[in-house]
Protein backbone atom coordinates (compact mmCIF):
# COMPACT_ATOMS: atom_id res chain seq x y z
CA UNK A 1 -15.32 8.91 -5.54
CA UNK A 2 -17.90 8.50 -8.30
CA UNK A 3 -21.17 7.87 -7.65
CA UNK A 4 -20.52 7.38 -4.02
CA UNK A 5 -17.94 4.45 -4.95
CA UNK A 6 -14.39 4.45 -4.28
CA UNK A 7 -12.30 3.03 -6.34
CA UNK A 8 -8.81 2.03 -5.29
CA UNK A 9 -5.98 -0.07 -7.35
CA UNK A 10 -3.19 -1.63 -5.25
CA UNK A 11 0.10 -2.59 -7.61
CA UNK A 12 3.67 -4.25 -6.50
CA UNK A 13 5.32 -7.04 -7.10
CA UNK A 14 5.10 -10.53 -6.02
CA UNK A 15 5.82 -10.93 -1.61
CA UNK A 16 4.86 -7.46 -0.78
CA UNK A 17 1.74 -8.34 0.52
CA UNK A 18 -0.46 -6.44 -1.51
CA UNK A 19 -2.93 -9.27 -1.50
CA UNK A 20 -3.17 -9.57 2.12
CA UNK A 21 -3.52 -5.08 2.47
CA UNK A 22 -6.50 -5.44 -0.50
CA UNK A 23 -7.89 -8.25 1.93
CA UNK A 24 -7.75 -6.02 4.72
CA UNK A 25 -9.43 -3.10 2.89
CA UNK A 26 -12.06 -4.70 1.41
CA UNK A 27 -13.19 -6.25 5.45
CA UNK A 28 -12.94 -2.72 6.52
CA UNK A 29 -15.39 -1.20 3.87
CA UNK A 30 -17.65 -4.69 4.70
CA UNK A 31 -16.92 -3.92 8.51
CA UNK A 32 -18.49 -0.39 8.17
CA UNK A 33 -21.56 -1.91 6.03
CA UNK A 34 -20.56 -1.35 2.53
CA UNK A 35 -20.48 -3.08 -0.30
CA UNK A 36 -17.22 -4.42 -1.38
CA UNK A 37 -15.68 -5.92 -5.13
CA UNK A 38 -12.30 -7.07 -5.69
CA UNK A 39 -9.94 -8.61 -8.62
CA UNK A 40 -6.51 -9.18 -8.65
CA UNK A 41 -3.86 -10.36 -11.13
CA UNK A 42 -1.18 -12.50 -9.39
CA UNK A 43 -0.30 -15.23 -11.89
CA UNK A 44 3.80 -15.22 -11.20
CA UNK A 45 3.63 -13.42 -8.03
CA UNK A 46 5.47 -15.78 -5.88
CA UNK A 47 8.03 -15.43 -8.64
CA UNK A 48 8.46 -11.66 -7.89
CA UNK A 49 5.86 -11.06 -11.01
CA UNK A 50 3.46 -7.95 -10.91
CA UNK A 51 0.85 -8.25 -8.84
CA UNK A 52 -2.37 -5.78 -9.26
CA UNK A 53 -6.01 -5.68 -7.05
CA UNK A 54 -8.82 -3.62 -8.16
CA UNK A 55 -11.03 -2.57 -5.17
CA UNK A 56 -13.66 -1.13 -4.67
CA UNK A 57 -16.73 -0.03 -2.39
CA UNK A 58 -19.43 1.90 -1.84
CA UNK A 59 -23.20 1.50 -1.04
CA UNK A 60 -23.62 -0.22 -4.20
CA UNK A 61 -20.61 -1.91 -6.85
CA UNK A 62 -21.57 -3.47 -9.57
CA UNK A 63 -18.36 -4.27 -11.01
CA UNK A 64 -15.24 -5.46 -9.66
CA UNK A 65 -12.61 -3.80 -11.81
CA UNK A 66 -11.89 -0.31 -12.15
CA UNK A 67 -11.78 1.24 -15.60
CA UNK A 68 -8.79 3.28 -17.10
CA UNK A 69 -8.95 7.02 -15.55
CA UNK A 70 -11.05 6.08 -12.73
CA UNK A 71 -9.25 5.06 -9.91
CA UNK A 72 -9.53 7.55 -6.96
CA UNK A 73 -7.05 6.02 -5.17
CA UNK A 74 -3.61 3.77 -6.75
CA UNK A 75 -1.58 2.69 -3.78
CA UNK A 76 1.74 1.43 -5.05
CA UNK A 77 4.16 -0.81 -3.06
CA UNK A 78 7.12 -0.52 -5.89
CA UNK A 79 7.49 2.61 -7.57
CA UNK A 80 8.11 1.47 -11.58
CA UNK A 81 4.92 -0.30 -10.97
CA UNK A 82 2.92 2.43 -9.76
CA UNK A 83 4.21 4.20 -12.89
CA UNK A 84 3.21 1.70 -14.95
CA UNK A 85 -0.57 2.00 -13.69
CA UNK A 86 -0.77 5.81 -13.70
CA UNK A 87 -3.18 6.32 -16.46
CA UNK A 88 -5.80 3.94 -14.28
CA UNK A 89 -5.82 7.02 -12.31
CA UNK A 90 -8.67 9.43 -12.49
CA UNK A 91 -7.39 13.38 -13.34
CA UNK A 92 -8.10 14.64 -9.81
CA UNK A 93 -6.65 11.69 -8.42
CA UNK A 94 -4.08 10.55 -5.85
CA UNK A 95 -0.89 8.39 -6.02
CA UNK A 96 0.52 7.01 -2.52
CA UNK A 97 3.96 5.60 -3.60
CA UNK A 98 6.68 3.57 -1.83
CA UNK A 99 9.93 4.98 -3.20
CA UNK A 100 11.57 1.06 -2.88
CA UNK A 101 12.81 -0.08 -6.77
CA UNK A 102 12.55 -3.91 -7.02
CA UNK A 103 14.55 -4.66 -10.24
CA UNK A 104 13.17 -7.51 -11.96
CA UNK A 105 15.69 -10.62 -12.65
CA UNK A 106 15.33 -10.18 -16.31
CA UNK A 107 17.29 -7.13 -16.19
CA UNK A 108 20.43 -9.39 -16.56
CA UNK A 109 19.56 -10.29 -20.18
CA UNK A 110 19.94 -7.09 -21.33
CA UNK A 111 16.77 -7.29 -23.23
CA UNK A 112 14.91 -5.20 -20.80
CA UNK A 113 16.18 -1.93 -18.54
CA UNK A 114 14.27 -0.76 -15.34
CA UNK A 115 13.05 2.81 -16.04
CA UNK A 116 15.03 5.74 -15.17
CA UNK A 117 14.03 8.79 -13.19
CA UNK A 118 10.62 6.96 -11.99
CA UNK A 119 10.00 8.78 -9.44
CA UNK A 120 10.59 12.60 -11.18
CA UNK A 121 8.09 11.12 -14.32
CA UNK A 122 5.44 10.40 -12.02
CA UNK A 123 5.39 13.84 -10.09
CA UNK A 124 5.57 15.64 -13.31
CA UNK A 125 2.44 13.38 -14.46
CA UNK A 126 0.83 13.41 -11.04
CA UNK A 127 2.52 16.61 -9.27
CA UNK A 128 0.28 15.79 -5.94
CA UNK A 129 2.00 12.08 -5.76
CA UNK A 130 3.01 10.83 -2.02
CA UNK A 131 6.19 9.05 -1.93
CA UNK A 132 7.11 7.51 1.18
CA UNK A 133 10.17 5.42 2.10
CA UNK A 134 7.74 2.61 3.58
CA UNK A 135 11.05 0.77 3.54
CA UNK A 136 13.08 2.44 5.83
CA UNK A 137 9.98 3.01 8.76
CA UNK A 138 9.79 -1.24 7.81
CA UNK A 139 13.24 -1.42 9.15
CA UNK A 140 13.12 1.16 11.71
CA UNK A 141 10.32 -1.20 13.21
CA UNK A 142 12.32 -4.06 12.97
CA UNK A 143 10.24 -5.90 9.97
CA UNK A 144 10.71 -5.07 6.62
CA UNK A 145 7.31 -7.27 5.89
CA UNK A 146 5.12 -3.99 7.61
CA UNK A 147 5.22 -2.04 4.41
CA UNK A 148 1.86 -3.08 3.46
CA UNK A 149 0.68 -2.15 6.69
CA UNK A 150 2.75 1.03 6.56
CA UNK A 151 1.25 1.76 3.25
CA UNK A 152 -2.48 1.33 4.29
CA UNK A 153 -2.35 3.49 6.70
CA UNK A 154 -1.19 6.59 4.66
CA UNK A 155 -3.85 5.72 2.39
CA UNK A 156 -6.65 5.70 4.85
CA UNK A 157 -5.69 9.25 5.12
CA UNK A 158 -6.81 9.36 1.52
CA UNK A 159 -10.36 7.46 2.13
CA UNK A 160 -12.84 7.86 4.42
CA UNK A 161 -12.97 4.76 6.22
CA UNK A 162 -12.90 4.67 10.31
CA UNK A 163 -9.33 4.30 12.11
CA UNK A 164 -11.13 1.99 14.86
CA UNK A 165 -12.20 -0.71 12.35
CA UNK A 166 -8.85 -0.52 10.40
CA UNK A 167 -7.10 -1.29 13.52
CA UNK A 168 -9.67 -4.60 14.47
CA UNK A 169 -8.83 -5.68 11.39
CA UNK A 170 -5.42 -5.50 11.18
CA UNK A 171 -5.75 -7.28 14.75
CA UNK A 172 -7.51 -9.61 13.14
CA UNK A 173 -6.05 -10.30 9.85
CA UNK A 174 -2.38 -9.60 10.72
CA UNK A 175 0.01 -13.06 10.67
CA UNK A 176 -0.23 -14.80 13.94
CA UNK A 177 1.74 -13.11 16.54
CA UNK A 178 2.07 -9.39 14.93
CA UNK A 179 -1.32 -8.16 15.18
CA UNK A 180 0.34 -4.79 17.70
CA UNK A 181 3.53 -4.32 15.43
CA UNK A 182 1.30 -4.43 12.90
CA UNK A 183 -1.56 -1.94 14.00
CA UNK A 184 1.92 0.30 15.10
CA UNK A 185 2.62 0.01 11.44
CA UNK A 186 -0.82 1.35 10.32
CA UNK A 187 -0.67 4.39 12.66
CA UNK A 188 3.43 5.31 11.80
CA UNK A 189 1.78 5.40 7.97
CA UNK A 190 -1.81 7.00 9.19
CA UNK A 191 0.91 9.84 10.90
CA UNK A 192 2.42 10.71 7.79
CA UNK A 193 0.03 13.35 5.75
């Protein structure tokens, strides 16, 4: 956290909500009085297209992208992407992974080939890398749409942003009717160190 800015970059994949969990960050760094910048890329995303945010807060941002090498923080809801992003990340950085492999449509050409061994070639690049089957605790809650919310909540483990305001917010800014599955969500990720 440079400068007393934090810098996090949140990559998927088109309908995994990771518009909606950099929403949600960004109100809890505004919640807790700090100055907030975000950018995303989401030109095909509701065609399953890659889908980045930059955010980031502190007492003072200037700027709302991060720079190459400088994110504290990349959060990644499919894993090829968050190995695509990797060298955003800052040398003593962290990587919070979901382990879930969304293999794009244009596979079947031939032309292209999902990566191999994604997982192992991150750890090796970033040996401290979380990978968590965000998935599978989706299910286990009945709603494979909670990874995002799964997700945040390992990485607010990561920054140091108040558990009482991520929860109103989630309340808040969850789709209408899963505000409490969703704030469960937060704290099965928060639970996971």
């Amino acid at each position: 956290m440079k400068n007393g800015t934090t810098n996090v970059l949140i990559v998927g994949v088109g309908g995994q909500g990771v518009l909606l969990a950099s929403e949600m960050l960004c109100e809890v760094a505004k919640v807790l009085g700090l100055d907030t910048k975000k950018s995303e890329v989401h030109g095909m995303s509701q065609r399953g297209g890659v889908v980045t945010s930059h955010v980031r807060f502190g007492r003072k941002v200037y700027s709302p992208l991060i720079a190459e090498g400088e994110a504290d923080v990349i959060l990644g809801f499919e894993i090829a992407e968050a190995l695509r992003w990797v060298h955003y990340l800052r040398p003593d950085g962290t990587i919070i992974v979901n382990e879930q492999k969304i293999i794009p449509p244009i596979t079947t050409t031939g032309k292209f080939s999902y990566p191999e061994k994604v997982e192992e070639t991150i750890q090796k690049r970033v040996p401290s890398t979380k990978v968590i089957d965000a998935y599978a605790i989706a299910q286990r809650l009945g709603n494979t749409r909670l990874v995002n919310t799964i997700l945040l909540g390992v990485l607010s483990n990561a920054i140091d942003l108040e558990q009482e305001k991520w929860l109103q917010v989630i309340e808040r800014m969850a789709p209408k009717g899963t505000g409490e599955l969703n704030k469960k969500a937060f704290l099965e990720g928060r639970a996971i160190k």
